[in-house]
N, C-alpha and C. Protein backbone atom coordinates (compact mmCIF):
# COMPACT_ATOMS: atom_id res chain seq x y z
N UNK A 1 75.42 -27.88 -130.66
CA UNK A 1 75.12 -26.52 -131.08
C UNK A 1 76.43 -25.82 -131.44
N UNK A 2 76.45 -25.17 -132.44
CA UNK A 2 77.54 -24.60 -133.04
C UNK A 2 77.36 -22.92 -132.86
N UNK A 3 78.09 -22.57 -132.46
CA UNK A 3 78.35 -20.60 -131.89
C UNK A 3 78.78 -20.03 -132.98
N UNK A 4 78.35 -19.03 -133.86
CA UNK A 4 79.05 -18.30 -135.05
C UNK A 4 79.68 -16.74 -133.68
N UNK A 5 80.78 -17.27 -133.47
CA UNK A 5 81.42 -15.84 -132.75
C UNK A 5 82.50 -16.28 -132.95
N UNK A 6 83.98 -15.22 -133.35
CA UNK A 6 84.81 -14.73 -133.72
C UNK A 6 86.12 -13.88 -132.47
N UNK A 7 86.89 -13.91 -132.64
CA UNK A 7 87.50 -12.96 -131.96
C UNK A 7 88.81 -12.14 -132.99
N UNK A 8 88.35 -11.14 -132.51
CA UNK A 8 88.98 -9.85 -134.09
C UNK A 8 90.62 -10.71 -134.18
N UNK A 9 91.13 -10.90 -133.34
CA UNK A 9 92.60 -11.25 -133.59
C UNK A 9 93.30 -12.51 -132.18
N UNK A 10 94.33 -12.83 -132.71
CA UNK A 10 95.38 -13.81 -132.01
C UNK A 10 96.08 -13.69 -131.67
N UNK A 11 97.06 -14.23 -130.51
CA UNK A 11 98.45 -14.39 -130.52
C UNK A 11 98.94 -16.15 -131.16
N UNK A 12 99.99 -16.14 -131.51
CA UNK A 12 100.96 -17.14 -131.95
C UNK A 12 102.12 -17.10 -131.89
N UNK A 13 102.89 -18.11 -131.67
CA UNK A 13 104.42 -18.22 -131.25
C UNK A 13 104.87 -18.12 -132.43
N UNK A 14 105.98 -17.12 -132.83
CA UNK A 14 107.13 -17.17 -133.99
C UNK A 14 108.38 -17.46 -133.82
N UNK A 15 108.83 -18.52 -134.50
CA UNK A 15 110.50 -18.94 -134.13
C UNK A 15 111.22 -18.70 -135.62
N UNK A 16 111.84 -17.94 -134.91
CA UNK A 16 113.10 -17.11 -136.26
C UNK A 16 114.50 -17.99 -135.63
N UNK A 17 115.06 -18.97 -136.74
CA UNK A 17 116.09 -19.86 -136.94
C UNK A 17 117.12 -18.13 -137.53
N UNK A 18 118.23 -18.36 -136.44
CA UNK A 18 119.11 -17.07 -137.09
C UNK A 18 120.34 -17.73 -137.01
N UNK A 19 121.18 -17.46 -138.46
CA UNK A 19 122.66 -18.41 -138.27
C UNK A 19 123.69 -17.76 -137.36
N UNK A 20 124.35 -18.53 -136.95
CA UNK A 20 125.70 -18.24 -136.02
C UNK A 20 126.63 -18.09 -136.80
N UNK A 21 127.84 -17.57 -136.11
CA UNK A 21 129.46 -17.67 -136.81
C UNK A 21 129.68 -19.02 -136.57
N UNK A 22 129.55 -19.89 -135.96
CA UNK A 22 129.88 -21.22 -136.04
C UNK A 22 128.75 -22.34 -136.95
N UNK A 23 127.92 -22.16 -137.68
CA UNK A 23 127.19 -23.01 -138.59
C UNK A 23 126.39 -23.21 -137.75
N UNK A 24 126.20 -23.04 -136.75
CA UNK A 24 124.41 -23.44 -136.07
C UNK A 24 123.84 -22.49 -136.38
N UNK A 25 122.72 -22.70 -135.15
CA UNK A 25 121.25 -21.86 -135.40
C UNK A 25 120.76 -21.07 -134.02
N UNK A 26 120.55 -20.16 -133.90
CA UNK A 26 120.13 -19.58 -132.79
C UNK A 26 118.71 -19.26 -132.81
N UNK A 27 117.69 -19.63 -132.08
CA UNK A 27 116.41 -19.80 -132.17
C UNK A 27 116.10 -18.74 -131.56
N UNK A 28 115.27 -17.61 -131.41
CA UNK A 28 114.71 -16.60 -130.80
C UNK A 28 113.32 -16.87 -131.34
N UNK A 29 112.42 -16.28 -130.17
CA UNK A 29 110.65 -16.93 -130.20
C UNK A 29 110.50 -15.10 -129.57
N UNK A 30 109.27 -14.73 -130.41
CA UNK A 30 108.09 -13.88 -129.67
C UNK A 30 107.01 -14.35 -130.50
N UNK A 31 106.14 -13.51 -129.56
CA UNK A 31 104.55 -13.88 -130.38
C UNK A 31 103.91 -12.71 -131.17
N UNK A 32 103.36 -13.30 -132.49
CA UNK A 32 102.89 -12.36 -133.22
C UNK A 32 101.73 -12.52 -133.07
N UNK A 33 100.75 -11.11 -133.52
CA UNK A 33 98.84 -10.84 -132.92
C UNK A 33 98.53 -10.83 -134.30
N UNK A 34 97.85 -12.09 -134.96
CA UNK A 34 97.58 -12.13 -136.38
C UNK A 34 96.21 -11.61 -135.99
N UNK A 35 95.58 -10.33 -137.40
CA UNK A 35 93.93 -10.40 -137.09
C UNK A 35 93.40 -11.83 -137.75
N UNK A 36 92.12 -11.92 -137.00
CA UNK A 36 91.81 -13.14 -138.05
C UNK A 36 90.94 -13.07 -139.26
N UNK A 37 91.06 -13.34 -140.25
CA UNK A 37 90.62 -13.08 -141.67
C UNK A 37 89.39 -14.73 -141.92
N UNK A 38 88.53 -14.03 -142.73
CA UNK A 38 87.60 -14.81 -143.21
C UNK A 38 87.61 -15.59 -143.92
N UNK A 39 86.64 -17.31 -144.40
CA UNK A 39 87.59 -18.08 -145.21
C UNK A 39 87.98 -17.41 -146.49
N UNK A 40 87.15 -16.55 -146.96
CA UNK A 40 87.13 -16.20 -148.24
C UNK A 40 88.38 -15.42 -148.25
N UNK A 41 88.88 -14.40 -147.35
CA UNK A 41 89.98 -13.99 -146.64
C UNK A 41 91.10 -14.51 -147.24
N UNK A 42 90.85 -15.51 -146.82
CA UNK A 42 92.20 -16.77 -146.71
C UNK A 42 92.30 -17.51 -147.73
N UNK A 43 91.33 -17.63 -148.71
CA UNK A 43 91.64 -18.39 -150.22
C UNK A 43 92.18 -17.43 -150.79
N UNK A 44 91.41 -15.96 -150.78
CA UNK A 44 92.05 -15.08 -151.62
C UNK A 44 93.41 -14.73 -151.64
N UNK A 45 94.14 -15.24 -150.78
CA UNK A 45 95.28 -14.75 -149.78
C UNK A 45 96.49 -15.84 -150.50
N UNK A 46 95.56 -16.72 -150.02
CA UNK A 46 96.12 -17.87 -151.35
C UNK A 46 96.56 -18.32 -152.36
N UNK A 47 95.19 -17.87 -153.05
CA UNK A 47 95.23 -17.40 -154.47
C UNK A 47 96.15 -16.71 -155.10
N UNK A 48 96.30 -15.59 -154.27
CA UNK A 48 97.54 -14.58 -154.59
C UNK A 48 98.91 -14.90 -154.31
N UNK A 49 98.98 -15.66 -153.18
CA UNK A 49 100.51 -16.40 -153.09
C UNK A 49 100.61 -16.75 -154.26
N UNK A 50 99.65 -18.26 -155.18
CA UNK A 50 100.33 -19.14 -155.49
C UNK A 50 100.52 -18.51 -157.15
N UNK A 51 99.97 -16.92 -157.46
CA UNK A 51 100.45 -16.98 -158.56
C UNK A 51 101.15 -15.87 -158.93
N UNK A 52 101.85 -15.39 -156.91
CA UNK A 52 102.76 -14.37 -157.31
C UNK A 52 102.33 -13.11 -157.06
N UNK A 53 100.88 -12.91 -156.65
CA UNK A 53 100.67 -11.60 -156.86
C UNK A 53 100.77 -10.41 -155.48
N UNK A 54 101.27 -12.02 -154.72
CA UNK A 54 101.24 -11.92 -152.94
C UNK A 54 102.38 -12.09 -152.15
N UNK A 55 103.31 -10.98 -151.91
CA UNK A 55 104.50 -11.81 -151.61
C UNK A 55 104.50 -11.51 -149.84
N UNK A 56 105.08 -12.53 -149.03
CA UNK A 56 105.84 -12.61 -147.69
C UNK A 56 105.11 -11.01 -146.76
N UNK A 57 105.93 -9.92 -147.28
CA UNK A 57 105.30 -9.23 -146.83
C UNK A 57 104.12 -8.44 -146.70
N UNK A 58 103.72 -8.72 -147.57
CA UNK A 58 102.10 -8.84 -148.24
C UNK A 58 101.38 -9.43 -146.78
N UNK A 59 101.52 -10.58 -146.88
CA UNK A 59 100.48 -11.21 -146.20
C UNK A 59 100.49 -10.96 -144.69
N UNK A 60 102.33 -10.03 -144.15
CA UNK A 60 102.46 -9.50 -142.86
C UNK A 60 101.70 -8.15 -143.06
N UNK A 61 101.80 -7.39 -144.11
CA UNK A 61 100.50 -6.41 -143.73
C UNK A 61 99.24 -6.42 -143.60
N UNK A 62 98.30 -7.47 -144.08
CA UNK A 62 97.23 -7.85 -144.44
C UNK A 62 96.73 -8.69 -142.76
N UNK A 63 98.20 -9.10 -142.35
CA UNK A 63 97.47 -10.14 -141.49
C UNK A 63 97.75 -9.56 -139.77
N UNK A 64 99.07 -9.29 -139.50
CA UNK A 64 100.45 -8.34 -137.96
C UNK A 64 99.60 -7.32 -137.95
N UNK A 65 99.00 -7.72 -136.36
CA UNK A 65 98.64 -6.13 -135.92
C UNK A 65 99.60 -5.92 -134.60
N UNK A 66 100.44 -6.93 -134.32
CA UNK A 66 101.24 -6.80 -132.69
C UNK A 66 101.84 -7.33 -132.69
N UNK A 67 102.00 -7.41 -131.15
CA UNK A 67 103.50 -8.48 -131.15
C UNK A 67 104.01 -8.37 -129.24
N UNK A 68 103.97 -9.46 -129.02
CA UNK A 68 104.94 -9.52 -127.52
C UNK A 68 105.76 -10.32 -127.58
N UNK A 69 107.06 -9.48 -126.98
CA UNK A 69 108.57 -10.11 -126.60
C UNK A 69 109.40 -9.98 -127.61
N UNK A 70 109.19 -8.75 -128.64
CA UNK A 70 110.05 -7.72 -129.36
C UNK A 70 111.16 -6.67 -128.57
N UNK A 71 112.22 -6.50 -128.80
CA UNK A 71 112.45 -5.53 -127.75
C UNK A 71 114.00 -5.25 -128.83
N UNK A 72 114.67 -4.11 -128.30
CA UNK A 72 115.77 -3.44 -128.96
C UNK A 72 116.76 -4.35 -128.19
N UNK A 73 118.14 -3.50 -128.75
CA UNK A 73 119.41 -4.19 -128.54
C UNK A 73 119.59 -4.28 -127.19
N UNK A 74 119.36 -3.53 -126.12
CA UNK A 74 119.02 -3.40 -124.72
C UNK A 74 118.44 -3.94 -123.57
N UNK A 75 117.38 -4.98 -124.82
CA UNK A 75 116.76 -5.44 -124.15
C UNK A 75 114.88 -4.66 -123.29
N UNK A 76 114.86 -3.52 -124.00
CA UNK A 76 113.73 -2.75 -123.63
C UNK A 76 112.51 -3.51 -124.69
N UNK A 77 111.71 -3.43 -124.39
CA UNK A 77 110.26 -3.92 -125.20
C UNK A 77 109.97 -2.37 -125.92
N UNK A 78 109.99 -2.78 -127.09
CA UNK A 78 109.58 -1.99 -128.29
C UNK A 78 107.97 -2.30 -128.61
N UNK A 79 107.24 -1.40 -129.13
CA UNK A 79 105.85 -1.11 -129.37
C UNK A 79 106.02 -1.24 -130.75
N UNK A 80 104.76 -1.99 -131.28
CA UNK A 80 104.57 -2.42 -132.65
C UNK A 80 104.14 -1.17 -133.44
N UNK A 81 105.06 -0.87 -133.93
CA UNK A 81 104.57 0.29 -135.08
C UNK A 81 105.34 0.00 -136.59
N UNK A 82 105.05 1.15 -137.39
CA UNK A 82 105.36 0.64 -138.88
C UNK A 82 107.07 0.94 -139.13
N UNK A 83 107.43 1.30 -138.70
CA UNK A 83 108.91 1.41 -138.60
C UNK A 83 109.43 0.62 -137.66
N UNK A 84 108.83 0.01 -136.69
CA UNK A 84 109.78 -0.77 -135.75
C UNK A 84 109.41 -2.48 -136.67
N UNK A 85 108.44 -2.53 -137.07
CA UNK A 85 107.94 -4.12 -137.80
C UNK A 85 108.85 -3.55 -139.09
N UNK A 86 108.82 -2.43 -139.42
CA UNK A 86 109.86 -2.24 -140.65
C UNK A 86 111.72 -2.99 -140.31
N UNK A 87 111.75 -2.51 -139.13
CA UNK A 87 113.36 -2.84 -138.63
C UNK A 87 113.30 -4.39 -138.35
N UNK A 88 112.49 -5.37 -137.96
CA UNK A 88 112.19 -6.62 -137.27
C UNK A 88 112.33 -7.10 -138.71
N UNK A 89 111.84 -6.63 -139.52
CA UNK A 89 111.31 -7.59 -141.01
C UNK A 89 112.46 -7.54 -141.87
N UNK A 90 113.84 -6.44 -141.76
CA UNK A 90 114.77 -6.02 -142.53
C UNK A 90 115.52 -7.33 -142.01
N UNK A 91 115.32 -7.71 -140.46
CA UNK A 91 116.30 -9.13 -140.50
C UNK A 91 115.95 -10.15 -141.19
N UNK A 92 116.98 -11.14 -142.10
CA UNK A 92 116.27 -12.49 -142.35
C UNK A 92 117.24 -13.35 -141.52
N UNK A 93 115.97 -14.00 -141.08
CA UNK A 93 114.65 -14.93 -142.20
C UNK A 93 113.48 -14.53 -140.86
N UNK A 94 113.43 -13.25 -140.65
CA UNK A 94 111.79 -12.77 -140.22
C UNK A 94 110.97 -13.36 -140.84
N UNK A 95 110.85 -12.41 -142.32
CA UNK A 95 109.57 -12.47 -142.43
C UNK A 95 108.99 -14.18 -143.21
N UNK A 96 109.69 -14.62 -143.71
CA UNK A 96 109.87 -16.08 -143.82
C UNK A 96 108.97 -16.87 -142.53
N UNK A 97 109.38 -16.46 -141.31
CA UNK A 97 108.90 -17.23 -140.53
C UNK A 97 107.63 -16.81 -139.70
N UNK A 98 107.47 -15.27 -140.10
CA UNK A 98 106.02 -15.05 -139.62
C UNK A 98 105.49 -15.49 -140.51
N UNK A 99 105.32 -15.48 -141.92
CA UNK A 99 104.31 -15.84 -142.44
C UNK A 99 104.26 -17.69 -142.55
N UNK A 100 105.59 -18.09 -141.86
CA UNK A 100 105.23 -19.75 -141.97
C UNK A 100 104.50 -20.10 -140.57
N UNK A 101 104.60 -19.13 -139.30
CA UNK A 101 103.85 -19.44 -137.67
C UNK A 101 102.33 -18.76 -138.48
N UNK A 102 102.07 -17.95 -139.39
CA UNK A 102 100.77 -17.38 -139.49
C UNK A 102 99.82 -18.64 -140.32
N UNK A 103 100.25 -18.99 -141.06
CA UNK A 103 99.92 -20.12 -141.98
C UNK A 103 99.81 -21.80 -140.75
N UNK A 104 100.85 -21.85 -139.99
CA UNK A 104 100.38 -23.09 -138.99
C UNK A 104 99.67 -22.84 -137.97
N UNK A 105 99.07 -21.38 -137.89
CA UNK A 105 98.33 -21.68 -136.98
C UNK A 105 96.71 -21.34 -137.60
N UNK A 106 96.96 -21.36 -138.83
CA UNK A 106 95.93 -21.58 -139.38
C UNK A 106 95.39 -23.11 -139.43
N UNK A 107 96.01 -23.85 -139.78
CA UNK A 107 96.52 -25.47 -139.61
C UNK A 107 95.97 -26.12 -138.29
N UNK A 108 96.32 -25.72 -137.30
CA UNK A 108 96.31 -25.74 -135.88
C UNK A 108 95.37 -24.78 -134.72
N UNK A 109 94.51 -23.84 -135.58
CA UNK A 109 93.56 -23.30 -134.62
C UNK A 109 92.55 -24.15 -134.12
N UNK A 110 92.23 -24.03 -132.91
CA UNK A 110 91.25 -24.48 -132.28
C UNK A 110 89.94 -24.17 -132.87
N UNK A 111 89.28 -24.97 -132.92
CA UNK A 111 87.47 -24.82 -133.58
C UNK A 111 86.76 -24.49 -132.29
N UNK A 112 86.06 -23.36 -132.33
CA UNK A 112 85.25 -22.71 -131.95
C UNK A 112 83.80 -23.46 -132.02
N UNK A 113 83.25 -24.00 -130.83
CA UNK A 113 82.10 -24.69 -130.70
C UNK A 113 81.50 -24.23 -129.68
């Protein structure tokens, strides 16, 4: 028996690769609360990537409603609002990598049975 039920949104792990002064990589992880979108949702979403009409941050407004283990220079936990995802997204390679953890866990969601 197959269940048609849904849950409005997710968490998923995001790993932002950030360069060093010495040529490595410094890995920092929080989790982003993707809502979840419908298939039709998600072709259209697609669609629009692949011919441009959809870029990176596009698909973080369409998709980021949250976020845990964001926090300022201090170390305090910051609250997801449109100016603080504005300041998170001004770093690169943010938004690069939310929309590559939003896309694998599309890949990788569990089926609902």
């Amino acid at each position: 028996m197959i269940k048609i039920a849904t849950l409005p949104s997710y968490f998923h792990p995001v790993k932002v690769e950030f360069p060093t002064d010495d040529g490595k990589k410094k890995i920092v992880e929080f989790q982003a609360q993707f809502k979840r979108l419908t298939q039709d949702e998600i072709q259209e979403q697609q669609d629009a990537l692949a011919d441009g009409t959809l870029s990176d941050r596009g698909v973080i407004n369409q998709v980021m409603i949250g976020w845990r283990g964001v926090a300022d220079e201090a170390g305090t936990p910051v609250d997801f609002t449109e100016s603080n995802l504005a300041s998170l997204l001004s770093m690169f390679p943010t938004q690069p990598s939310i929309v590559r953890a939003y896309f694998d866990s599309l890949k990788h969601a569990p089926k609902k049975i």
